[in-house]
N, C-alpha and C. Protein backbone atom coordinates (compact mmCIF):
# COMPACT_ATOMS: atom_id res chain seq x y z
N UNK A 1 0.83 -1.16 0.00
CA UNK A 1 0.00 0.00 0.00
C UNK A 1 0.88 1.24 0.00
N UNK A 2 0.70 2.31 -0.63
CA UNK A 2 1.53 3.21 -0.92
C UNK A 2 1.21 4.31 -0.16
N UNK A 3 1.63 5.26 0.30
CA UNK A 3 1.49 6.36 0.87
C UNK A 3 1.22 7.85 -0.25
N UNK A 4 0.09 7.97 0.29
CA UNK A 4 0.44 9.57 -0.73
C UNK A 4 0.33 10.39 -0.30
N UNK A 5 1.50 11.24 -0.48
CA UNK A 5 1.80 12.57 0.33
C UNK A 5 2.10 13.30 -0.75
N UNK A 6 1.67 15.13 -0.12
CA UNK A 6 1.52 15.58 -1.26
C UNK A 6 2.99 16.50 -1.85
N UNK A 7 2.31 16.46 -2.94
CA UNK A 7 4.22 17.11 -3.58
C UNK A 7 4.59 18.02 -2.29
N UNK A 8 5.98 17.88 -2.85
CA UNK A 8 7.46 18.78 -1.86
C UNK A 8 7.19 20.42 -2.63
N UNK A 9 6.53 20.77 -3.60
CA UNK A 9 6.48 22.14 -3.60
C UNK A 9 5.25 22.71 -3.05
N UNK A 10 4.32 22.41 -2.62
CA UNK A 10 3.61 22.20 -1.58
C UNK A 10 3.93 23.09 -0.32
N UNK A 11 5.00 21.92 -0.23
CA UNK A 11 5.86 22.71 1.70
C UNK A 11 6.49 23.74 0.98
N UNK A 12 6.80 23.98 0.47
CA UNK A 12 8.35 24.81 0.28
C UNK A 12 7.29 26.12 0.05
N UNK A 13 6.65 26.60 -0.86
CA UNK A 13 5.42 27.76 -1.06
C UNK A 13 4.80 27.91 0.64
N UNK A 14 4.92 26.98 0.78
CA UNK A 14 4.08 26.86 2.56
C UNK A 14 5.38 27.59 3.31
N UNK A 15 6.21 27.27 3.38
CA UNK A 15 7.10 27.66 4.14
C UNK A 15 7.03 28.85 3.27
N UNK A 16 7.13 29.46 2.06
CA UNK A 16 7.89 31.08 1.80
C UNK A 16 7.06 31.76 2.33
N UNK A 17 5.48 31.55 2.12
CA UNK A 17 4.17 31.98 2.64
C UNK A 17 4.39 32.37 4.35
N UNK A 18 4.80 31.33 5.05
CA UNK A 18 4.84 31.48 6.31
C UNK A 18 6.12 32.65 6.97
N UNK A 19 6.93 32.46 6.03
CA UNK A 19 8.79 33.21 5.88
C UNK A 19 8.15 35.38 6.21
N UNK A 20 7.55 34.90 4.80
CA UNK A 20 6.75 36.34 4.53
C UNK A 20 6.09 36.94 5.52
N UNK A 21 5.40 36.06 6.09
CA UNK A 21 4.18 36.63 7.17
C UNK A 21 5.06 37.34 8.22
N UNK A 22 6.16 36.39 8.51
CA UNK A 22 6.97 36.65 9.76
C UNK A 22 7.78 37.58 9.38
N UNK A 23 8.47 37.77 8.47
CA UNK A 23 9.15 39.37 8.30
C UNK A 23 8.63 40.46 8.56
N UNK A 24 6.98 40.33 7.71
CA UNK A 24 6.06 41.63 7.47
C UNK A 24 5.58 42.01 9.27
N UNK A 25 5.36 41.08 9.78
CA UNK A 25 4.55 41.25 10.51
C UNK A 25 5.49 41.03 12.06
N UNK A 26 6.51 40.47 12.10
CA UNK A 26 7.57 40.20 13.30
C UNK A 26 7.29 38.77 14.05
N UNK A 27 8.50 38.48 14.71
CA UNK A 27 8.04 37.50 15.28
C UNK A 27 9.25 38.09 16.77
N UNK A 28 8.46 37.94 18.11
CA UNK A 28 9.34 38.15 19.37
C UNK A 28 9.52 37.07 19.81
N UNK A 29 10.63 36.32 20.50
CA UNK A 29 10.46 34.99 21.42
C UNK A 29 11.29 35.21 22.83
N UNK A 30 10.94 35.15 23.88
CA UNK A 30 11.01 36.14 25.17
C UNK A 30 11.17 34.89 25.87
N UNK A 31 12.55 34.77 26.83
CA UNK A 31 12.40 33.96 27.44
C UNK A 31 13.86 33.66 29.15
N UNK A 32 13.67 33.38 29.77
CA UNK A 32 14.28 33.73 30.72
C UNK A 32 14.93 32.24 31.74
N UNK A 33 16.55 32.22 31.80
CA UNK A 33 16.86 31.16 32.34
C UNK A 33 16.96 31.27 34.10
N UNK A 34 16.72 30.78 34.70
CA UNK A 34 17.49 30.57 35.77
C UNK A 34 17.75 30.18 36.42
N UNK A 35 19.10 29.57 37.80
CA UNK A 35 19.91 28.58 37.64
C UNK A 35 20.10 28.80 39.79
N UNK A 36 18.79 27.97 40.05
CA UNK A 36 19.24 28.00 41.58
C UNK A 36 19.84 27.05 42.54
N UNK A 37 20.35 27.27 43.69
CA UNK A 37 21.00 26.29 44.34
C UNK A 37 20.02 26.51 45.52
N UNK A 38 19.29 25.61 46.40
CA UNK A 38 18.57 25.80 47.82
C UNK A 38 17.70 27.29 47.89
N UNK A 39 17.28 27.33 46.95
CA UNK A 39 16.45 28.45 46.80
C UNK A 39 16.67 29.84 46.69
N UNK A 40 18.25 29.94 46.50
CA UNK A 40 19.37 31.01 46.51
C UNK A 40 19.44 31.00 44.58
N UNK A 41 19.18 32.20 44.07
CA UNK A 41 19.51 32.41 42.46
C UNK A 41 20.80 32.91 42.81
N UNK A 42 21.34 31.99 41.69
CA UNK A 42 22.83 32.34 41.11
C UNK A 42 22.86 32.50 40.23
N UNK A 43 22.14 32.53 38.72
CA UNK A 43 22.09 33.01 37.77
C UNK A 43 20.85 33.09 36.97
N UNK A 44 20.88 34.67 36.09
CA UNK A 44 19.57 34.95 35.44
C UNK A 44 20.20 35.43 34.49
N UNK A 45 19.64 34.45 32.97
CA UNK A 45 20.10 35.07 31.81
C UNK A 45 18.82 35.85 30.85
N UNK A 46 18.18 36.29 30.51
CA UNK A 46 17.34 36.88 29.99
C UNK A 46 17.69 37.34 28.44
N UNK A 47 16.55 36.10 27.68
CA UNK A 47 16.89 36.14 26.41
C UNK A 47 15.61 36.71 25.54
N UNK A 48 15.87 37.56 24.63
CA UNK A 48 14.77 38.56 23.57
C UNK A 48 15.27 37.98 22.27
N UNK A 49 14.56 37.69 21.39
CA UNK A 49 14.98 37.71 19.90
C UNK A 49 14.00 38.17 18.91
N UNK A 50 13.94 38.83 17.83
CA UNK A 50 12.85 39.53 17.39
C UNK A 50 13.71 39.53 16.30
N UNK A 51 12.70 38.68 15.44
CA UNK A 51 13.22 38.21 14.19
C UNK A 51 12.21 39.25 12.97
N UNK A 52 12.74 40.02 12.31
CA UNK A 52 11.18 41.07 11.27
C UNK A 52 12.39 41.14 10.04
N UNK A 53 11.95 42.07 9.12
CA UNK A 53 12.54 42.67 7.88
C UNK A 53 13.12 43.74 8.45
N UNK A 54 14.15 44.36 7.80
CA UNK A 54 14.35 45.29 8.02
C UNK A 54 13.68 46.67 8.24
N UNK A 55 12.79 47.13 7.00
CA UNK A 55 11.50 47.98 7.25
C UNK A 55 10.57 47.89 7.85
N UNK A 56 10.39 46.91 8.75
CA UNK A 56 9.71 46.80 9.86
C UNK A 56 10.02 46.68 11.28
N UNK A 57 11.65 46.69 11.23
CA UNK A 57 13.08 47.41 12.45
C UNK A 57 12.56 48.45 12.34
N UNK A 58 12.69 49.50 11.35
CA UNK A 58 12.53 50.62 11.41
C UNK A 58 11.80 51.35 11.39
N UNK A 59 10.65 51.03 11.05
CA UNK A 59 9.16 51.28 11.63
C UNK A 59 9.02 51.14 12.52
N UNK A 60 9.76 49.92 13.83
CA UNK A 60 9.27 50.13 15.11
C UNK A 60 10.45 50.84 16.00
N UNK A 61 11.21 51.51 15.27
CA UNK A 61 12.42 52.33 15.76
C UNK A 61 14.04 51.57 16.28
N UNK A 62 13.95 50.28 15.80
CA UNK A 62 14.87 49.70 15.76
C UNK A 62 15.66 49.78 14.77
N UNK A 63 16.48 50.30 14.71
CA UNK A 63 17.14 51.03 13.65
C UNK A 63 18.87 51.33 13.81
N UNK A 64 19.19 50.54 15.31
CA UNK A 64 20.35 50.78 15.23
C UNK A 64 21.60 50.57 14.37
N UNK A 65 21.65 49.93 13.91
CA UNK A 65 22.50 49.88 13.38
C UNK A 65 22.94 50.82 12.05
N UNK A 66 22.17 51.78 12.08
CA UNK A 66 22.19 53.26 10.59
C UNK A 66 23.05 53.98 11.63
N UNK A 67 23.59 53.77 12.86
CA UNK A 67 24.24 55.12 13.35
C UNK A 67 25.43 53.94 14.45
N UNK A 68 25.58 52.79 13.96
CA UNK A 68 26.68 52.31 13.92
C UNK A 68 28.13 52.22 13.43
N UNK A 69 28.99 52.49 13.46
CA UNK A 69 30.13 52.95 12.89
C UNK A 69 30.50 51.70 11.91
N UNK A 70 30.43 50.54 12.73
CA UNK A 70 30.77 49.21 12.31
C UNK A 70 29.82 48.84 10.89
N UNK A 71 28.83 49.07 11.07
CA UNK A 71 27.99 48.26 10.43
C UNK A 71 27.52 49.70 9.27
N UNK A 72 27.13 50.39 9.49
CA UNK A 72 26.78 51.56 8.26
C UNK A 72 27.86 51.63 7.46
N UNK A 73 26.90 51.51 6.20
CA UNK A 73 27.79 51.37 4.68
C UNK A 73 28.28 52.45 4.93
N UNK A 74 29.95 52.64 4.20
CA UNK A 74 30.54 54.21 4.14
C UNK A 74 30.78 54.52 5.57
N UNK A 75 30.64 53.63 6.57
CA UNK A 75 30.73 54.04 8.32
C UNK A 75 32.63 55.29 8.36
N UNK A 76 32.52 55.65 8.69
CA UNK A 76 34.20 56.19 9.11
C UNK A 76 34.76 55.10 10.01
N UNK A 77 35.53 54.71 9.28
CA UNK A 77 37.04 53.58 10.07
C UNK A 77 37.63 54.74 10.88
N UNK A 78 38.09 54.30 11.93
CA UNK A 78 39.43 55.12 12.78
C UNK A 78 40.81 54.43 11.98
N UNK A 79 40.90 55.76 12.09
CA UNK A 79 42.86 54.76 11.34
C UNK A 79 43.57 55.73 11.87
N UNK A 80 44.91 55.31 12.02
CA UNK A 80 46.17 55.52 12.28
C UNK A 80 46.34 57.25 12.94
N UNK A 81 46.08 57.89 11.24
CA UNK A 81 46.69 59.33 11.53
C UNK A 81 45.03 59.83 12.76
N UNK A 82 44.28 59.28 12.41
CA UNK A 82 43.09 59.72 13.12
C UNK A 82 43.45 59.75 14.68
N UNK A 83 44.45 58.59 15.52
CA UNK A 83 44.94 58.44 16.64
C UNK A 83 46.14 59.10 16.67
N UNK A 84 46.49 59.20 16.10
CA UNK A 84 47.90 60.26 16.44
C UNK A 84 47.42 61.92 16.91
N UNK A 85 46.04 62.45 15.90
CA UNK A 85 46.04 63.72 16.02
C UNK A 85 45.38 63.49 17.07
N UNK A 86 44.53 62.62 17.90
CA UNK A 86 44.22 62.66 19.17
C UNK A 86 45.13 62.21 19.81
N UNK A 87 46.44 61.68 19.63
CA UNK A 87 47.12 61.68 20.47
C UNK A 87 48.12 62.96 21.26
N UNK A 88 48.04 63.65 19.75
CA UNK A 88 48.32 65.30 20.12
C UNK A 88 47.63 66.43 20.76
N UNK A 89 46.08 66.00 20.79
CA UNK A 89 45.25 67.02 21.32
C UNK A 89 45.48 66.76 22.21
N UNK A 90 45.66 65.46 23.24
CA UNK A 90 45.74 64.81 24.43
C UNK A 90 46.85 65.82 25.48
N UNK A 91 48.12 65.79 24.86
CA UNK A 91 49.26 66.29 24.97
C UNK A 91 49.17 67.47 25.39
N UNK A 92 48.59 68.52 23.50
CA UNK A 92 48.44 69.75 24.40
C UNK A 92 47.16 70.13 25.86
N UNK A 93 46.31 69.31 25.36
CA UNK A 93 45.56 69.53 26.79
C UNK A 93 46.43 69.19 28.24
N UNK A 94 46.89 68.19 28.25
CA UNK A 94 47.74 68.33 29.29
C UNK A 94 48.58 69.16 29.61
N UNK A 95 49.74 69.84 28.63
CA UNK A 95 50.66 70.93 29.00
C UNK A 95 49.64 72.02 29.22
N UNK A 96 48.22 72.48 28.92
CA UNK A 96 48.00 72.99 29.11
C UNK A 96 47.43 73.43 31.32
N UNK A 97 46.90 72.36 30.89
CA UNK A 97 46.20 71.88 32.98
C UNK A 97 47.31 71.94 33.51
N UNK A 98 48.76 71.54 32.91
CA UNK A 98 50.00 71.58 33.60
C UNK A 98 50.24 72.97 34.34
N UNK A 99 50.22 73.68 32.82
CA UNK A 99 50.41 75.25 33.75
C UNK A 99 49.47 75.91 34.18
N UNK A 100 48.59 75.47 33.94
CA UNK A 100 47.15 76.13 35.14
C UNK A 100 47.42 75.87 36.14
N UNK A 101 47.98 74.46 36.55
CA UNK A 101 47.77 73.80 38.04
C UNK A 101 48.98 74.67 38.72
N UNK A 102 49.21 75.52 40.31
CA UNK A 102 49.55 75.80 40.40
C UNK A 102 51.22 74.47 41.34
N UNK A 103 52.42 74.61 41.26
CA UNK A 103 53.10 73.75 41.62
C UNK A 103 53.38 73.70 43.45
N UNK A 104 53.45 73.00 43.88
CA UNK A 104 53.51 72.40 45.12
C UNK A 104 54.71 72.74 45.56
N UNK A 105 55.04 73.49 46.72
CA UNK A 105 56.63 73.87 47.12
C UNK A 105 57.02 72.27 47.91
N UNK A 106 58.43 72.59 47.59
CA UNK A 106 59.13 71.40 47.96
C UNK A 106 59.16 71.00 49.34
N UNK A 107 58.87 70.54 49.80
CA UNK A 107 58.81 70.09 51.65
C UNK A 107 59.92 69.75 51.99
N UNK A 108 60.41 70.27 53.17
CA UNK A 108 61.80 69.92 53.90
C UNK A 108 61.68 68.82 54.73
N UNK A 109 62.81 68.44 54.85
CA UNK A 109 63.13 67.35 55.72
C UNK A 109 63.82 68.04 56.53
């Protein structure tokens, strides 16, 4: 006796169908570990995942990553000469507080 099950493109339309819904519309999964000894908590991990499309990050103001350095296309890299000239502002700010601060007379022995 044979089994009939129905074609494999079937699922697969089923699944893009279902793929879709969950981008457009979000999906949150909220959930929280924790790890006791005699009724004493020793650990609480607290896990969020919120799986959407992108235009629907940003519709709900999740959007960080546009003002990420790392991750925004064209982001500004720090490089080299970029740390040096703060390594010079550093400098003169200091010689500067240097001679503001007034100096401490020498204490005798």
């Amino acid at each position: 006796m044979a089994l009939d099950l129905p074609p494999s493109h079937h699922r697969a339309s089923g699944l893009v169908d279902v793929l879709d819904r969950v981008l457009d519309k979000g999906l949150v999964i909220a959930g929280d570990i924790k790890v006791s000894l005699a009724e004493v908590e020793l650990l609480t991990i607290r896990i969020r995942l919120l799986i959407c499309s992108l235009d629907k990050a940003q519709e709900i103001g999740l959007d960080w990553w546009r003002y990420d350095r790392e991750l925004s296309p064209g982001g500004r890299r720090e490089t080299l000469a970029d740390n040096e000239e703060l390594r010079a502002q550093m400098r003169r700010l200091e010689e500067r507080v240097a001679a503001l601060t007034p100096k401490k007379p020498a204490r005798r022995r």
